[in-house]
PDB file of N, CA and C in Angstrom:
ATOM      1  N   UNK A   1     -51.589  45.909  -6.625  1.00  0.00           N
ATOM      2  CA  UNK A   1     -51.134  44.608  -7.097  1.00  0.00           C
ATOM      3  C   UNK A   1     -49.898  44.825  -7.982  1.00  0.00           C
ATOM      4  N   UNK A   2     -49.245  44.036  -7.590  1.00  0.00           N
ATOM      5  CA  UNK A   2     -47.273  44.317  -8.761  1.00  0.00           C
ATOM      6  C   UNK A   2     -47.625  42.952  -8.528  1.00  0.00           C
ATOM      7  N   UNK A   3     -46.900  42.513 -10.107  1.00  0.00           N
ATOM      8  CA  UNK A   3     -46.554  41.828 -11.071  1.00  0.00           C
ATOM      9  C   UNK A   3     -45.223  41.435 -11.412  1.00  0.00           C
ATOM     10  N   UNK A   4     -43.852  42.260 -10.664  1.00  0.00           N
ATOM     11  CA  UNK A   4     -42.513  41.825 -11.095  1.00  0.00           C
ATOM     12  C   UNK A   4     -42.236  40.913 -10.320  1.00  0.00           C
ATOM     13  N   UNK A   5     -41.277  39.948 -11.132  1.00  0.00           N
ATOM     14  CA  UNK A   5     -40.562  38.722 -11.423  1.00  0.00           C
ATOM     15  C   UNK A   5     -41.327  38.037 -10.694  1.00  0.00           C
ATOM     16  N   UNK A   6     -42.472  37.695 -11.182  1.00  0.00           N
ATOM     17  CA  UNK A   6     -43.433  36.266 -11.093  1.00  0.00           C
ATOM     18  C   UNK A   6     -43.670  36.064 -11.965  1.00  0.00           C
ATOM     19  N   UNK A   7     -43.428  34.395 -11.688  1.00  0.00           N
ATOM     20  CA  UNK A   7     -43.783  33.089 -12.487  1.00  0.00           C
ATOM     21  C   UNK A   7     -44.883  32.478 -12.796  1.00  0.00           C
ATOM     22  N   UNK A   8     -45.743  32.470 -13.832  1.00  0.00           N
ATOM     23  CA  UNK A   8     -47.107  31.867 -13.743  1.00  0.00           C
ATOM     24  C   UNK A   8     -47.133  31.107 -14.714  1.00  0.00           C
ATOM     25  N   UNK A   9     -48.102  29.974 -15.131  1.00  0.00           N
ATOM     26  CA  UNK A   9     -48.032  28.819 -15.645  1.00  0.00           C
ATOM     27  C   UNK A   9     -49.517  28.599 -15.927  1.00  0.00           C
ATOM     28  N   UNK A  10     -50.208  28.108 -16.947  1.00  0.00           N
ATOM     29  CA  UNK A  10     -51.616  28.019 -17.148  1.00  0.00           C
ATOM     30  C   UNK A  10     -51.864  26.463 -16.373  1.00  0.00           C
ATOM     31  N   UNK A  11     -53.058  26.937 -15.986  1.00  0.00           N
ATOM     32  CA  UNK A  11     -53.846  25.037 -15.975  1.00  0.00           C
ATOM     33  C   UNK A  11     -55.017  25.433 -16.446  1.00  0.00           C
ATOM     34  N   UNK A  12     -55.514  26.072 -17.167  1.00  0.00           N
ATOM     35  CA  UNK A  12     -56.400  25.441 -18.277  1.00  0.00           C
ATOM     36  C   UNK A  12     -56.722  26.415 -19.459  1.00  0.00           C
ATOM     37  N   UNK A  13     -57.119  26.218 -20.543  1.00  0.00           N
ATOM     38  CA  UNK A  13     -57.273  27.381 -21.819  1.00  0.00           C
ATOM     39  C   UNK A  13     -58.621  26.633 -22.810  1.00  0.00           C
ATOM     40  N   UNK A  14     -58.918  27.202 -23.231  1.00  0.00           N
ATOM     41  CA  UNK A  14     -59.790  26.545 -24.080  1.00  0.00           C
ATOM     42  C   UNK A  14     -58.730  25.834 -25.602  1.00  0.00           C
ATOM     43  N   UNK A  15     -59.572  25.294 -25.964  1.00  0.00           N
ATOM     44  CA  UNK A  15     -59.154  24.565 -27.017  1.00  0.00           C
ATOM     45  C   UNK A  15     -58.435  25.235 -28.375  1.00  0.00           C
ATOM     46  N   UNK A  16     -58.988  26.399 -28.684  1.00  0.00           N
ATOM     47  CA  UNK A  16     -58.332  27.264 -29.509  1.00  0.00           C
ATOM     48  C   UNK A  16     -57.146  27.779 -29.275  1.00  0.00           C
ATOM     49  N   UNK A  17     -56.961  27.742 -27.974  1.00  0.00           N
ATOM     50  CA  UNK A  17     -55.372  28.864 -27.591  1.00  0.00           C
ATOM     51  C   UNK A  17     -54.442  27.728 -27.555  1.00  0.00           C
ATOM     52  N   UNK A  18     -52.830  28.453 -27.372  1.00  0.00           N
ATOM     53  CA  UNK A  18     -51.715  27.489 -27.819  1.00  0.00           C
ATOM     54  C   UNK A  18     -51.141  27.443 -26.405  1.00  0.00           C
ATOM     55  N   UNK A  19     -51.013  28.004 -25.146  1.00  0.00           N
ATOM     56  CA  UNK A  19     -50.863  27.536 -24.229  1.00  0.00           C
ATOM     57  C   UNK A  19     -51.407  26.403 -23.258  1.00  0.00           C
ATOM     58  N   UNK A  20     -50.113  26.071 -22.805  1.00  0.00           N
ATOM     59  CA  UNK A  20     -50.225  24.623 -21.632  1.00  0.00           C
ATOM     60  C   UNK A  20     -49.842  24.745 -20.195  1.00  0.00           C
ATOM     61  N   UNK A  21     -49.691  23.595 -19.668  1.00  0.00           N
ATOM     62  CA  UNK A  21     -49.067  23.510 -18.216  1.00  0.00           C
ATOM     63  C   UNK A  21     -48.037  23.186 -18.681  1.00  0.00           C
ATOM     64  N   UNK A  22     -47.259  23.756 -20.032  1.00  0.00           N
ATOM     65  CA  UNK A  22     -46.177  23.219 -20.110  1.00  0.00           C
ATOM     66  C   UNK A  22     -45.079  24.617 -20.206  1.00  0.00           C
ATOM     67  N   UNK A  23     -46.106  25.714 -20.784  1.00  0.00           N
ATOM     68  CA  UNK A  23     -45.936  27.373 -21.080  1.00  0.00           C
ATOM     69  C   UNK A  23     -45.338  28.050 -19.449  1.00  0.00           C
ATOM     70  N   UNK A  24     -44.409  28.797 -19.569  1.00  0.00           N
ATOM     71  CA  UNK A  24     -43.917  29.298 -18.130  1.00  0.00           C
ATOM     72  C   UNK A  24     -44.301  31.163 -18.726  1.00  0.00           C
ATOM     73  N   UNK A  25     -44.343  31.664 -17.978  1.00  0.00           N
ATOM     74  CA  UNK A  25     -44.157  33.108 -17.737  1.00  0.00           C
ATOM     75  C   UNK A  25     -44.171  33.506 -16.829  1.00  0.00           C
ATOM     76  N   UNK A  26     -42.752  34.568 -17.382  1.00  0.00           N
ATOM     77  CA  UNK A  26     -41.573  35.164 -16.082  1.00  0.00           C
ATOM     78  C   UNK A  26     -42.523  36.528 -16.712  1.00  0.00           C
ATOM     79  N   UNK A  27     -43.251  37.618 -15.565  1.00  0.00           N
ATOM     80  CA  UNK A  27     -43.789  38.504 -15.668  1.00  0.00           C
ATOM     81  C   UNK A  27     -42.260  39.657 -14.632  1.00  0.00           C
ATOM     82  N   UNK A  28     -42.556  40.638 -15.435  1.00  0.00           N
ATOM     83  CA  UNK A  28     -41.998  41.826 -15.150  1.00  0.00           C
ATOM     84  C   UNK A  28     -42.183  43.395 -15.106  1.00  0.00           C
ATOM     85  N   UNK A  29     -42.630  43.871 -14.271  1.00  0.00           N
ATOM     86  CA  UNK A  29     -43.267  45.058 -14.264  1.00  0.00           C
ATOM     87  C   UNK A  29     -42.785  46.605 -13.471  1.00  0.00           C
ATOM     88  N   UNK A  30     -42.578  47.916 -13.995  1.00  0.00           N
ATOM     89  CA  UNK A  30     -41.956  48.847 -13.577  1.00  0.00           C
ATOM     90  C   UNK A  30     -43.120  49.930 -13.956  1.00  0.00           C
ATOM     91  N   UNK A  31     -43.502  50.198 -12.561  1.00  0.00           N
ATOM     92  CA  UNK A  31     -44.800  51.409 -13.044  1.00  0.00           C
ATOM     93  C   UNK A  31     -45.775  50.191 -13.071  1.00  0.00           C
ATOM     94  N   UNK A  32     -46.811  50.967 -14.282  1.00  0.00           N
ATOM     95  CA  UNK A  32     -48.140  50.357 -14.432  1.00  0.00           C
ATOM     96  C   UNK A  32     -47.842  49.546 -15.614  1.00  0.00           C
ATOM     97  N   UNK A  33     -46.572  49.183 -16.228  1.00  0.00           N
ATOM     98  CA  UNK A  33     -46.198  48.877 -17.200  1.00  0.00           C
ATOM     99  C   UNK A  33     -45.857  47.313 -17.439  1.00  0.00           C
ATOM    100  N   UNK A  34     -46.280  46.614 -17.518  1.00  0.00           N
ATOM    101  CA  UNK A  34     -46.278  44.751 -17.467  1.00  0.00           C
ATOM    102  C   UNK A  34     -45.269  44.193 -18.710  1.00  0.00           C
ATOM    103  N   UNK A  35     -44.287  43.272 -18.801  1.00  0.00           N
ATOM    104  CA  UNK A  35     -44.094  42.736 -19.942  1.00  0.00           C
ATOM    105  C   UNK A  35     -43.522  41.432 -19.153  1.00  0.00           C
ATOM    106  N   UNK A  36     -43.411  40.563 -20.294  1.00  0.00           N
ATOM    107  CA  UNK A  36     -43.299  39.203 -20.193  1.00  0.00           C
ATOM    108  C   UNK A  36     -42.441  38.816 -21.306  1.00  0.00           C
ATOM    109  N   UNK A  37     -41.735  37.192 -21.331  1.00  0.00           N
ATOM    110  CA  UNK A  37     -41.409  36.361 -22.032  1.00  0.00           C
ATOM    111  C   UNK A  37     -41.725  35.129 -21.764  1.00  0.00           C
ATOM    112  N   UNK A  38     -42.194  34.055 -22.826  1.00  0.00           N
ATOM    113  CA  UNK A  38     -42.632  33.265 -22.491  1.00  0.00           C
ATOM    114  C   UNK A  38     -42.727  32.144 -23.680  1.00  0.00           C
ATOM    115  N   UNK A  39     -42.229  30.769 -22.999  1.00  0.00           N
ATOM    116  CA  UNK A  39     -41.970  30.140 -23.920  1.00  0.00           C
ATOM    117  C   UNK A  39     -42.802  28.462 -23.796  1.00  0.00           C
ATOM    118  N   UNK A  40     -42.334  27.563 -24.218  1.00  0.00           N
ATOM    119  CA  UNK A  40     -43.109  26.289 -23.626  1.00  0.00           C
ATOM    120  C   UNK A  40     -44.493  25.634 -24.505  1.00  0.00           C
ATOM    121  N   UNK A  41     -44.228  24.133 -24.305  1.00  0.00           N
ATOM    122  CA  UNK A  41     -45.499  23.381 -25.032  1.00  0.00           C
ATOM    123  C   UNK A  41     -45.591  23.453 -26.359  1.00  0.00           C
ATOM    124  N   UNK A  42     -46.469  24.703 -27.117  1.00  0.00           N
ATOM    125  CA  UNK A  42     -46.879  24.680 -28.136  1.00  0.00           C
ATOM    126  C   UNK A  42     -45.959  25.632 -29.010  1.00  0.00           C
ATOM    127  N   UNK A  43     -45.262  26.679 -27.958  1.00  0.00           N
ATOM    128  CA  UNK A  43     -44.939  27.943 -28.101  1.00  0.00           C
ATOM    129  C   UNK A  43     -43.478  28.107 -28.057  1.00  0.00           C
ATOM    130  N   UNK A  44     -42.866  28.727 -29.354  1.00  0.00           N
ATOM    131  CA  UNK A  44     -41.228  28.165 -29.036  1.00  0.00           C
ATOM    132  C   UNK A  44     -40.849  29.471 -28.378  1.00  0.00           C
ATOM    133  N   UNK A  45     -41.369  30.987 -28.616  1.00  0.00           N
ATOM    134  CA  UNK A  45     -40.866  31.925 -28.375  1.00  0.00           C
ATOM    135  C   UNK A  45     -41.813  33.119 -28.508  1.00  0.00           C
ATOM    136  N   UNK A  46     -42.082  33.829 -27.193  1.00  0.00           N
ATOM    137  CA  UNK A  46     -43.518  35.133 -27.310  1.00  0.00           C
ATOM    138  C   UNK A  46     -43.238  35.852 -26.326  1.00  0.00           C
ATOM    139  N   UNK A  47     -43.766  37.355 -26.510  1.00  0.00           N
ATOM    140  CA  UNK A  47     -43.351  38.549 -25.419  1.00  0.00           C
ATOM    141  C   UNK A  47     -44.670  38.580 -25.537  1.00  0.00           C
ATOM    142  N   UNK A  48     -44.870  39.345 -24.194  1.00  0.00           N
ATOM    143  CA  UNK A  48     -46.277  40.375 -24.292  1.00  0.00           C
ATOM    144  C   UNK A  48     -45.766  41.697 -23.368  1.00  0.00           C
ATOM    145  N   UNK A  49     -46.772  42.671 -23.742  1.00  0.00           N
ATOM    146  CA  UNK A  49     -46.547  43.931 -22.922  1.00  0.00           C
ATOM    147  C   UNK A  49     -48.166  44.431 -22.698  1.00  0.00           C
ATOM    148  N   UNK A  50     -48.345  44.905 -21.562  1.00  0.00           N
ATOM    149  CA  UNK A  50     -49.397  45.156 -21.241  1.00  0.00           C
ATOM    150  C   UNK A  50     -49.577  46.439 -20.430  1.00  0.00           C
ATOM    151  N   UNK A  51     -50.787  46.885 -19.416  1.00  0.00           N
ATOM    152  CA  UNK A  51     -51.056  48.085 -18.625  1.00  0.00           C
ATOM    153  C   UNK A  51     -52.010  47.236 -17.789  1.00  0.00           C
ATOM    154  N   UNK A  52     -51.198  47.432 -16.304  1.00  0.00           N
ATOM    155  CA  UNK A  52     -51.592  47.050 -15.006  1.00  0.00           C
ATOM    156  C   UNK A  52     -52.753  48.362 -14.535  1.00  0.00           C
ATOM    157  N   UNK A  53     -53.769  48.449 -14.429  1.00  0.00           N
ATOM    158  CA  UNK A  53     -54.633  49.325 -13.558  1.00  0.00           C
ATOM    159  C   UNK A  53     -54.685  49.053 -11.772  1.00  0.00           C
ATOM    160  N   UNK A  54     -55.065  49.806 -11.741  1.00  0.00           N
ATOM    161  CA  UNK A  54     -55.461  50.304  -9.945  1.00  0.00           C
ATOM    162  C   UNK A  54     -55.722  48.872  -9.239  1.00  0.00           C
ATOM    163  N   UNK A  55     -56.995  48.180 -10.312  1.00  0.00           N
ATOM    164  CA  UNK A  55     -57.342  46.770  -9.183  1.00  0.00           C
ATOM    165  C   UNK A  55     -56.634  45.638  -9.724  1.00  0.00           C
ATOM    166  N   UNK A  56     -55.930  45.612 -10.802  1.00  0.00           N
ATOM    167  CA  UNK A  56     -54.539  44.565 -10.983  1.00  0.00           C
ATOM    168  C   UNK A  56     -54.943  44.214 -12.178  1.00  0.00           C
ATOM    169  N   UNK A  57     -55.938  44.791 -12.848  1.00  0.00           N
ATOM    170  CA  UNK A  57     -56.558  44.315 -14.173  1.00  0.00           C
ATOM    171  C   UNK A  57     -55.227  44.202 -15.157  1.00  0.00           C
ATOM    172  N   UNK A  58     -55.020  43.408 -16.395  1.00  0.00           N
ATOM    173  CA  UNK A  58     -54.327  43.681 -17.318  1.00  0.00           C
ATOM    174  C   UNK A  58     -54.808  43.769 -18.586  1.00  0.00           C
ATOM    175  N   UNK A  59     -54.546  44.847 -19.062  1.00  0.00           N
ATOM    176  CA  UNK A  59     -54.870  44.746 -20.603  1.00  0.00           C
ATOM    177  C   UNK A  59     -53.480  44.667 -21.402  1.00  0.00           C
ATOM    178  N   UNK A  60     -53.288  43.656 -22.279  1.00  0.00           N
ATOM    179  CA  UNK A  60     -52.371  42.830 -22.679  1.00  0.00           C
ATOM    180  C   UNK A  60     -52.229  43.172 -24.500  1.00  0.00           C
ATOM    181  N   UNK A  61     -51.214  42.961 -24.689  1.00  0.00           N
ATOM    182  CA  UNK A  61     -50.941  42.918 -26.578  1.00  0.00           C
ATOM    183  C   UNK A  61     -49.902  41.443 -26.516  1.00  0.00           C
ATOM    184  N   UNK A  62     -50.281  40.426 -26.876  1.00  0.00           N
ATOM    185  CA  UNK A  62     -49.101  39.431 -27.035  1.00  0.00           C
ATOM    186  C   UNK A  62     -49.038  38.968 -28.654  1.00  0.00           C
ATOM    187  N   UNK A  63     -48.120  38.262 -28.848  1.00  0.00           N
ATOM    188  CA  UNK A  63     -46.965  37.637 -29.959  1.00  0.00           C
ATOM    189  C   UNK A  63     -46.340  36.642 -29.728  1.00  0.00           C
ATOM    190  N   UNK A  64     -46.698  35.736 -30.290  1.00  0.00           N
ATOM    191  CA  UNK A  64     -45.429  34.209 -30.427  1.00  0.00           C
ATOM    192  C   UNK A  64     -45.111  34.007 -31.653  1.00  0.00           C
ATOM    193  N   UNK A  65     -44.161  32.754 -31.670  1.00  0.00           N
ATOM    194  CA  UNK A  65     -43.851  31.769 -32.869  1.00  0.00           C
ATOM    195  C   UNK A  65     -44.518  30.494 -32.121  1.00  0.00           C
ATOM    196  N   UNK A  66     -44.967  29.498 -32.612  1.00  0.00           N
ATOM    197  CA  UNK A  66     -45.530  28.734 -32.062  1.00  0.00           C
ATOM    198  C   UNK A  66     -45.111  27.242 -33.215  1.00  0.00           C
ATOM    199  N   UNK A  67     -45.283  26.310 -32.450  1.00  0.00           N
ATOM    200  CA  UNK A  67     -44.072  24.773 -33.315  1.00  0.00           C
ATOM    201  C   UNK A  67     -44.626  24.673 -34.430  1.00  0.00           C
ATOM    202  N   UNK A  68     -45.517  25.304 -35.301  1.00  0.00           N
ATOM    203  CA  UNK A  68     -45.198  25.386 -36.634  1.00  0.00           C
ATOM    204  C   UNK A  68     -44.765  26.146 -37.430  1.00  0.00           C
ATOM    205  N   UNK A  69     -44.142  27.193 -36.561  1.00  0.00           N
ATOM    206  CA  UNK A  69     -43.449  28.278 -37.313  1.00  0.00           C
ATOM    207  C   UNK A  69     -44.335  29.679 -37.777  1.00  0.00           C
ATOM    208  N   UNK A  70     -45.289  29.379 -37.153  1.00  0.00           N
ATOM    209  CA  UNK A  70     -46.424  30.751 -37.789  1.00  0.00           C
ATOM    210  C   UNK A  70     -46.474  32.338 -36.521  1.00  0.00           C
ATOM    211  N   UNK A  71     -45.857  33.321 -36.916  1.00  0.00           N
ATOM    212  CA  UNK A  71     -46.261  34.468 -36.179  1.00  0.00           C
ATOM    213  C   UNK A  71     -48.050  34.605 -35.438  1.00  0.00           C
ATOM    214  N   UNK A  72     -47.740  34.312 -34.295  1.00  0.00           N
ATOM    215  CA  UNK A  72     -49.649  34.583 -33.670  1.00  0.00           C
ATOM    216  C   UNK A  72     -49.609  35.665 -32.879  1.00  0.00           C
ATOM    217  N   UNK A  73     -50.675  36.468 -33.543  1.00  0.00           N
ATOM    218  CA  UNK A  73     -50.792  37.916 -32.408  1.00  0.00           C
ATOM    219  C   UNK A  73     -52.265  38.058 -31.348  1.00  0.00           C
ATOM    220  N   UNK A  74     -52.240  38.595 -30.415  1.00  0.00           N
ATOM    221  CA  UNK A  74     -53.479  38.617 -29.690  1.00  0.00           C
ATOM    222  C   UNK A  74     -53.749  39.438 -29.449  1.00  0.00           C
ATOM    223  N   UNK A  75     -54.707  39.759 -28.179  1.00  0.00           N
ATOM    224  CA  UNK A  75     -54.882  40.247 -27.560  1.00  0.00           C
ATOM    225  C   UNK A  75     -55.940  39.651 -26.086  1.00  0.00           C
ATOM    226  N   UNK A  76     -55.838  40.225 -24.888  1.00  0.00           N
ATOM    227  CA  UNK A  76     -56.291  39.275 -23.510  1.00  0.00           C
ATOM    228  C   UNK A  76     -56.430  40.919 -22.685  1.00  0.00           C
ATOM    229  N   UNK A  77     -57.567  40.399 -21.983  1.00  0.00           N
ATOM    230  CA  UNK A  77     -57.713  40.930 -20.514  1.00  0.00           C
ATOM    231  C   UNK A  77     -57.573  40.073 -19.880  1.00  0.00           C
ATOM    232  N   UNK A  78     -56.723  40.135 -18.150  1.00  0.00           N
ATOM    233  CA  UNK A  78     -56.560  39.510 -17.424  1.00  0.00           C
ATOM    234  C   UNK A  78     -56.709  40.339 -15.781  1.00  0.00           C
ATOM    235  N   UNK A  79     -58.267  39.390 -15.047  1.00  0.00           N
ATOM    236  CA  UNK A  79     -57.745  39.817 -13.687  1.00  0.00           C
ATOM    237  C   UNK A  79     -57.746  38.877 -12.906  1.00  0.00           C
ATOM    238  N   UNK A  80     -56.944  39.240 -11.788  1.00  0.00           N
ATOM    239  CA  UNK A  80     -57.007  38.653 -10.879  1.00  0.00           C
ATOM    240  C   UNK A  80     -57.759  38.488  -9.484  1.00  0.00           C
ATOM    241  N   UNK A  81     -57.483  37.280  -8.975  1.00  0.00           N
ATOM    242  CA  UNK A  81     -57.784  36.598  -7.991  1.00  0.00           C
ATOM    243  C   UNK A  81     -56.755  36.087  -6.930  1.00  0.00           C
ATOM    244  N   UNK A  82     -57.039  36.788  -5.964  1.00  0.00           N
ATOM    245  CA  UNK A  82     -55.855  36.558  -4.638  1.00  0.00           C
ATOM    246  C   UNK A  82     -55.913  34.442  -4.464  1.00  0.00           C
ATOM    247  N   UNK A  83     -55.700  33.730  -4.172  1.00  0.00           N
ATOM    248  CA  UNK A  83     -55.833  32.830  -3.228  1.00  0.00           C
ATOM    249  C   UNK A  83     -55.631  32.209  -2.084  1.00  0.00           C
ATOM    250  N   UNK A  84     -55.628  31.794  -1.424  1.00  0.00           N
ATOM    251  CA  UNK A  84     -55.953  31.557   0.110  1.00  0.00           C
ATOM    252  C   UNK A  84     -54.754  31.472   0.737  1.00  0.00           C
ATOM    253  N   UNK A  85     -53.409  30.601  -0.114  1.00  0.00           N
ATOM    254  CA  UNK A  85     -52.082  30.825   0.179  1.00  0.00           C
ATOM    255  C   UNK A  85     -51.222  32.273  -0.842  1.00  0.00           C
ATOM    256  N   UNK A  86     -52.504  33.028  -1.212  1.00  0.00           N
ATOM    257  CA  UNK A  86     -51.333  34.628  -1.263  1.00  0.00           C
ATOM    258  C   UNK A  86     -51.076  34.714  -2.757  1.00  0.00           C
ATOM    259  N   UNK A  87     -50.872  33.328  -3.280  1.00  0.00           N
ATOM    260  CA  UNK A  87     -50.383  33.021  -4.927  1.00  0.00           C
ATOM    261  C   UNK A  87     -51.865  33.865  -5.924  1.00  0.00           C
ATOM    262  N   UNK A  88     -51.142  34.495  -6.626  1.00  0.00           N
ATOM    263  CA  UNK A  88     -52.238  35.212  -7.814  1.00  0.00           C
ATOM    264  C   UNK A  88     -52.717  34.389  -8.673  1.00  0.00           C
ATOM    265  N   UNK A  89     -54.398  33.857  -8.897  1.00  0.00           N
ATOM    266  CA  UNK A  89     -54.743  33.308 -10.072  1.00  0.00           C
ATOM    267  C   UNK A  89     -54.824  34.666 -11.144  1.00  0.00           C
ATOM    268  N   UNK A  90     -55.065  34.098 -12.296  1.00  0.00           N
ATOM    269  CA  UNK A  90     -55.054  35.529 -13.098  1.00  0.00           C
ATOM    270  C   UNK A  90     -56.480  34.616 -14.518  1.00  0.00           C
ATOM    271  N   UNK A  91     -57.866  35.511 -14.538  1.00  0.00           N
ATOM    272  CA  UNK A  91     -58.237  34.893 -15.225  1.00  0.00           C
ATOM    273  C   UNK A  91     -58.391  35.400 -16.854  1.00  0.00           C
ATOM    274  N   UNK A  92     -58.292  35.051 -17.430  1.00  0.00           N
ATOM    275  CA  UNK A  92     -57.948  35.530 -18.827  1.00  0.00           C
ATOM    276  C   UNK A  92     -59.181  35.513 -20.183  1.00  0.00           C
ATOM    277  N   UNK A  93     -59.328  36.641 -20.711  1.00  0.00           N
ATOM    278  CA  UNK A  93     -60.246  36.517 -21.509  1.00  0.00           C
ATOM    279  C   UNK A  93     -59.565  37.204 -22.849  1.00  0.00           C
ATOM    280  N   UNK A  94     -59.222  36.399 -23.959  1.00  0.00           N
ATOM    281  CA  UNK A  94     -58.283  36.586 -25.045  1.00  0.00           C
ATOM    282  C   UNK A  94     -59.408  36.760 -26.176  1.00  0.00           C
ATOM    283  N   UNK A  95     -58.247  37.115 -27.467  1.00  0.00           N
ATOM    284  CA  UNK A  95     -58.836  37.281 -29.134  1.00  0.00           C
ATOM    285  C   UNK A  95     -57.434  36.758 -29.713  1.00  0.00           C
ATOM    286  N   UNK A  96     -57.703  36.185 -31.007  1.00  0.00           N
ATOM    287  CA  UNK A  96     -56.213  36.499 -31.658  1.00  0.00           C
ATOM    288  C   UNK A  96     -56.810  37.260 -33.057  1.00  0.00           C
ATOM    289  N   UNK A  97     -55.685  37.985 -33.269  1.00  0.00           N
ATOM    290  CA  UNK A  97     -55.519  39.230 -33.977  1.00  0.00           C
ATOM    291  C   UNK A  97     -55.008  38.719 -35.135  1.00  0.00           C
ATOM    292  N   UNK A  98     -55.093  37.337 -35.514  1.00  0.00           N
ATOM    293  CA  UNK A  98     -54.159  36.639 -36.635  1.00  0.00           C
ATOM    294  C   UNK A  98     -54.699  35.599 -36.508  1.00  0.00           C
ATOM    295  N   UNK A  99     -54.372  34.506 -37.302  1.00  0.00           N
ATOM    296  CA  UNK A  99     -55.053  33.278 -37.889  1.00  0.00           C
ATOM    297  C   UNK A  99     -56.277  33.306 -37.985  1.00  0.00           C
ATOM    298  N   UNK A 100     -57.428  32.260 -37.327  1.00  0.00           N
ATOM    299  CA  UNK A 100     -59.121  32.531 -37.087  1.00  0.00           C
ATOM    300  C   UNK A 100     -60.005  33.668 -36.842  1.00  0.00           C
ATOM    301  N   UNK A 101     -58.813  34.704 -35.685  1.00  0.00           N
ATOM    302  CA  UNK A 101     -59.319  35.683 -34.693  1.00  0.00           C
ATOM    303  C   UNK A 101     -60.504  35.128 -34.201  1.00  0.00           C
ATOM    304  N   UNK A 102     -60.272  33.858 -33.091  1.00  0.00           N
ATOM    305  CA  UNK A 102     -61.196  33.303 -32.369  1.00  0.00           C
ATOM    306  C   UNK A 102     -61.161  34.109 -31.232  1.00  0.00           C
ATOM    307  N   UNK A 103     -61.720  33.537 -30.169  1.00  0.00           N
ATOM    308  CA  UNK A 103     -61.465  34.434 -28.608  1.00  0.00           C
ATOM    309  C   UNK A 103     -61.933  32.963 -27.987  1.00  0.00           C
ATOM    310  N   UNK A 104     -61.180  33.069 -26.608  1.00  0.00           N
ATOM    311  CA  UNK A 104     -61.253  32.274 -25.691  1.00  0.00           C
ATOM    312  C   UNK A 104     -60.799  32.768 -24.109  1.00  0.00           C
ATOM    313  N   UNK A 105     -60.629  31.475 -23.493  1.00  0.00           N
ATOM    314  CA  UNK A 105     -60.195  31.688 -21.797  1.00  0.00           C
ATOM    315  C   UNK A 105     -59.552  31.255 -21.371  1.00  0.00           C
ATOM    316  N   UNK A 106     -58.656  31.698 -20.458  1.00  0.00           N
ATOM    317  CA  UNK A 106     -57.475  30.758 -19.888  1.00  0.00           C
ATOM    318  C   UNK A 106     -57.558  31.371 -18.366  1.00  0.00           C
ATOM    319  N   UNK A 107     -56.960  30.246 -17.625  1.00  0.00           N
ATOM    320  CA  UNK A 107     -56.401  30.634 -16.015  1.00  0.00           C
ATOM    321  C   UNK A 107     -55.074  30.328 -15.778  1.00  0.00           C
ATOM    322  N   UNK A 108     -54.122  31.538 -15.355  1.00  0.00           N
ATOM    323  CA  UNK A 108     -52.604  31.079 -15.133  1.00  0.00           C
ATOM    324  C   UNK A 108     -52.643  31.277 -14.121  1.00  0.00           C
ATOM    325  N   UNK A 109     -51.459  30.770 -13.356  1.00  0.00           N
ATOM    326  CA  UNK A 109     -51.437  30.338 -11.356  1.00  0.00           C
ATOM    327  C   UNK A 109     -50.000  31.030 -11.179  1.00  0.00           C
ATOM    328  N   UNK A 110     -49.609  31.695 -10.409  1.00  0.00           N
ATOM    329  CA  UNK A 110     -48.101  32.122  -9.515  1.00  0.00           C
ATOM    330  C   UNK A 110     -47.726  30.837  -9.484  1.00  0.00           C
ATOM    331  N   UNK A 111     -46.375  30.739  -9.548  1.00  0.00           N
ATOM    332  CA  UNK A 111     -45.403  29.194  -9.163  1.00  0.00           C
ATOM    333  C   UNK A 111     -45.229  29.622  -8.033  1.00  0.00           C
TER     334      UNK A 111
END
């Protein structure tokens, strides 16, 4: 499974996390090596970098600024799911490493 220059977009997160269907991420990957930028909705500006394994798993470190101005750090596993037209769901199981350190779930989709 590779990960470079795809576009994915959430449709759904739990209530604690700051992403939307409004959040884009342009994923980029060389090796087993994943990083991202990603902006949108809640979120004015966030990278993540991660490690792609064998079955497409990701283990993730992310960072934003988010529209009130506060540094948020995380952390997420993410795997995936092929779908029927080829597009990668990716399902997500997060922490944040800053503010509450709640944990939650999200699903992002290939554009």
């Amino acid at each position: 499974m590779h990960y470079n220059d795809k576009n994915f977009r959430p449709i759904s997160n739990t209530e604690n996390g700051e992403t939307s269907n409004k959040t884009l991420f342009h994923y980029k990957q060389v090796g087993n090596i994943l990083t991202s930028e990603y902006s949108g909705g809640k979120i004015k500006s966030g990278h993540l970098i991660g490690l792609v394994d064998h079955l497409g798993n990701i283990n993730i470190r992310y960072h934003h600024v988010n529209d009130k101005d506060e540094l948020m750090t995380g952390i997420c596993i993410s795997k995936p799911e092929i779908l029927e037209n080829g597009k990668i769901r990716l399902h997500e199981f997060w922490e944040w490493t800053s503010g509450d350190k709640s944990k939650g779930t999200s699903i992002i989709e290939e554009l």
